[in-house]
C-alpha atoms as a PDB file:
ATOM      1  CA  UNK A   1      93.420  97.670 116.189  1.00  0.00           C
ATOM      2  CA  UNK A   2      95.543  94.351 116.370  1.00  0.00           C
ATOM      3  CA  UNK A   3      98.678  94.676 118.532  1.00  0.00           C
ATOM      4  CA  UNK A   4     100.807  94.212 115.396  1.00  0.00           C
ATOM      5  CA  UNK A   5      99.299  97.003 113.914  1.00  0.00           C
ATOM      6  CA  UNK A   6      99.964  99.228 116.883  1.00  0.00           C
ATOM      7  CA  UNK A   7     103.557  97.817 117.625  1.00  0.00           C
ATOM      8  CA  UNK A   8     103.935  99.056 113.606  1.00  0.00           C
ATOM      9  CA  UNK A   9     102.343 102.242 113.951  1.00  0.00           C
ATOM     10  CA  UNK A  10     104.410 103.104 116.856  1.00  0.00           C
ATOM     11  CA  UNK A  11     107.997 101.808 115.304  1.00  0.00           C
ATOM     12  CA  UNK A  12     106.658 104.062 112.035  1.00  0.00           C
ATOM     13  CA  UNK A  13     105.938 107.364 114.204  1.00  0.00           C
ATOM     14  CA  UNK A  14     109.524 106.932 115.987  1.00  0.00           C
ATOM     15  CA  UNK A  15     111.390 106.568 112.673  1.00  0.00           C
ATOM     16  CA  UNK A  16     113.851 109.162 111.943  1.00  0.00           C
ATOM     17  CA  UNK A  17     114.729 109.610 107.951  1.00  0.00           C
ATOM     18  CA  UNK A  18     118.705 109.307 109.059  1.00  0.00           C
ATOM     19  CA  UNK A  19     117.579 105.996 110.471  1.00  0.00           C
ATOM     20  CA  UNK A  20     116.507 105.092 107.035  1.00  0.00           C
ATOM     21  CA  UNK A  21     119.320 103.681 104.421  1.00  0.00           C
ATOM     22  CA  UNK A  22     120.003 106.391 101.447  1.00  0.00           C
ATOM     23  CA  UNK A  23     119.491 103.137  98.764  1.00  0.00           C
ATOM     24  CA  UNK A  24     116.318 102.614 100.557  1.00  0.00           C
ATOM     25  CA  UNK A  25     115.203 106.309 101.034  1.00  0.00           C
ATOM     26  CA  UNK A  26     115.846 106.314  97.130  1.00  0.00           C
ATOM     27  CA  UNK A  27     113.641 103.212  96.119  1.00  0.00           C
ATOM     28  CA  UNK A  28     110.973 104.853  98.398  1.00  0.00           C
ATOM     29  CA  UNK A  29     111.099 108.216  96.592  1.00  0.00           C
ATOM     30  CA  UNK A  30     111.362 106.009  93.558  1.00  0.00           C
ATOM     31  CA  UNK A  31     107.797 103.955  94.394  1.00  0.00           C
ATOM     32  CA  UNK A  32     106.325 106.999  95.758  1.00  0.00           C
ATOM     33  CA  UNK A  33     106.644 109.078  92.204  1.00  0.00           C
ATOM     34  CA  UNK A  34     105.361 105.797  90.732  1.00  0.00           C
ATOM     35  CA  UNK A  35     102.292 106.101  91.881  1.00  0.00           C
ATOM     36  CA  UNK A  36     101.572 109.824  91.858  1.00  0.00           C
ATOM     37  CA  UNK A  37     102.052 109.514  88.441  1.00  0.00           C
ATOM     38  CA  UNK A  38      99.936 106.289  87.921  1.00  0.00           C
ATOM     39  CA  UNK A  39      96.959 107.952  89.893  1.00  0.00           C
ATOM     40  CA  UNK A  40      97.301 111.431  87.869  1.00  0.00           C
ATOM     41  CA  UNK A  41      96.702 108.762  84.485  1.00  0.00           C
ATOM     42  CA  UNK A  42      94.107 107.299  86.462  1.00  0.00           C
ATOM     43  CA  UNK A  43      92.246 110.673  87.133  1.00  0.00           C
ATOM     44  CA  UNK A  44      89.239 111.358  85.167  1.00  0.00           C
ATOM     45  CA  UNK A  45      88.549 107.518  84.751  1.00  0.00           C
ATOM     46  CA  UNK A  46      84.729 105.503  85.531  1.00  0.00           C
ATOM     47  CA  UNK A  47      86.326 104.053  88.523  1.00  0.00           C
ATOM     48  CA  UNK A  48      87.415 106.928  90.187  1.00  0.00           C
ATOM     49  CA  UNK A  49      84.299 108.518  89.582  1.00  0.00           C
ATOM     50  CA  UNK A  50      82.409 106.229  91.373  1.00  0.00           C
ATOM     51  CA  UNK A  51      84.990 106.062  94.394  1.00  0.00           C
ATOM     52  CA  UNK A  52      84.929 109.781  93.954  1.00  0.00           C
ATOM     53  CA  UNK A  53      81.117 109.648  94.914  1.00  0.00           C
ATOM     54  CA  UNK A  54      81.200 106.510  97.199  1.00  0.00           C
ATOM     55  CA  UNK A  55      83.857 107.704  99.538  1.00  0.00           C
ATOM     56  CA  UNK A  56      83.188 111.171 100.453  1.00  0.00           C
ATOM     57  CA  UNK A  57      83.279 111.591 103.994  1.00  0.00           C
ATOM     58  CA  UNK A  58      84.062 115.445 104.872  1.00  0.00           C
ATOM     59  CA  UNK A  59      87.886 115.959 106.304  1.00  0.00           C
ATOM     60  CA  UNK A  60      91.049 117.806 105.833  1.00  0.00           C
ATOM     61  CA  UNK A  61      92.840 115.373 103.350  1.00  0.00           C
ATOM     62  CA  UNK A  62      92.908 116.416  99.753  1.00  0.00           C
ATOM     63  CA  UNK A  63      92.935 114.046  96.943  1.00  0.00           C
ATOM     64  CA  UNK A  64      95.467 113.306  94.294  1.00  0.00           C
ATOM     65  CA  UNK A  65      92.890 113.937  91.982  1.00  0.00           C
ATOM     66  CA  UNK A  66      91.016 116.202  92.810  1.00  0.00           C
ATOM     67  CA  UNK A  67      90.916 118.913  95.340  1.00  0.00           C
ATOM     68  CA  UNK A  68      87.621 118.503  97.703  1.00  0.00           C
ATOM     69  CA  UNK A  69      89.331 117.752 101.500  1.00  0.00           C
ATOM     70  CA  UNK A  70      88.045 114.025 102.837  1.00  0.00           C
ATOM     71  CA  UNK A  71      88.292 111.841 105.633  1.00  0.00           C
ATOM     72  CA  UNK A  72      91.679 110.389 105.905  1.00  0.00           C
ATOM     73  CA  UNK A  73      90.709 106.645 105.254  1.00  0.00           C
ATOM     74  CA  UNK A  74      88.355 107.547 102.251  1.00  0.00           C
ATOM     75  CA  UNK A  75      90.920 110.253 100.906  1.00  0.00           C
ATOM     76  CA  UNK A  76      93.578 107.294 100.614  1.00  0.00           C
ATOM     77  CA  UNK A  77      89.840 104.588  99.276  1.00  0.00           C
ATOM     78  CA  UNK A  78      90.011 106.934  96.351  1.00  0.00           C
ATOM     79  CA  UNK A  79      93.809 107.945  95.693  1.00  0.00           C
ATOM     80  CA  UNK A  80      94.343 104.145  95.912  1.00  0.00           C
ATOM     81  CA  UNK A  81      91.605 103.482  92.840  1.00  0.00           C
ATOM     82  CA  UNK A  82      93.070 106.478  91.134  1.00  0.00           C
ATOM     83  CA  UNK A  83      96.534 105.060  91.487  1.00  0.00           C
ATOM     84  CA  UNK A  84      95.311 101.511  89.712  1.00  0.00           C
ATOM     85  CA  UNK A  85      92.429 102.372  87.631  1.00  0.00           C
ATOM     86  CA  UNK A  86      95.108 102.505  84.776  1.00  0.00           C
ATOM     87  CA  UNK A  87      96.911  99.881  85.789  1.00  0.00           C
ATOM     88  CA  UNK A  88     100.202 101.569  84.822  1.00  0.00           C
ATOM     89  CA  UNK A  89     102.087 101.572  87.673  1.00  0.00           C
ATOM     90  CA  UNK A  90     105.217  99.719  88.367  1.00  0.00           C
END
């Protein structure tokens, strides 16, 4: 991992949600609904599919799609193709 990365990673695990401004906290809610919703429209769809069966390491992280617990990097491989497989999203 590149320093950057870790000096962001730790900055991110010491944020507190007061530290974050309410306009801001709102856009993030905002972005985050975005693209729940775009990856439920993407569910079901050829390219999820075939992340579905690409990425399928065994873990604890469910998908927005589906419910079979992955590995934390290919849960997000697959919520991330679900999220823009219908190219919806803000």
């Amino acid at each position: 991992m590149s320093a950057l990365a870790s000096e962001l990673g730790e900055w991110i695990a010491g944020l507190r949600l007061a530290d974050v401004p309410p306009g801001l906290l709102l856009k993030a809610k905002d972005h985050l609904l975005d693209t729940i919703g775009a990856a439920v429209s993407g569910d079901g769809r050829e390219p999820v599919r075939v992340a579905a069966r690409v990425f399928r390491a065994p873990g604890t992280v469910r998908l927005l799609v589906d419910d079979v617990p992955r590995d934390l990097v290919d849960a997000a491989r697959v919520n991330a193709v679900a999220a823009h497989a219908a190219e919806i999203d803000d």
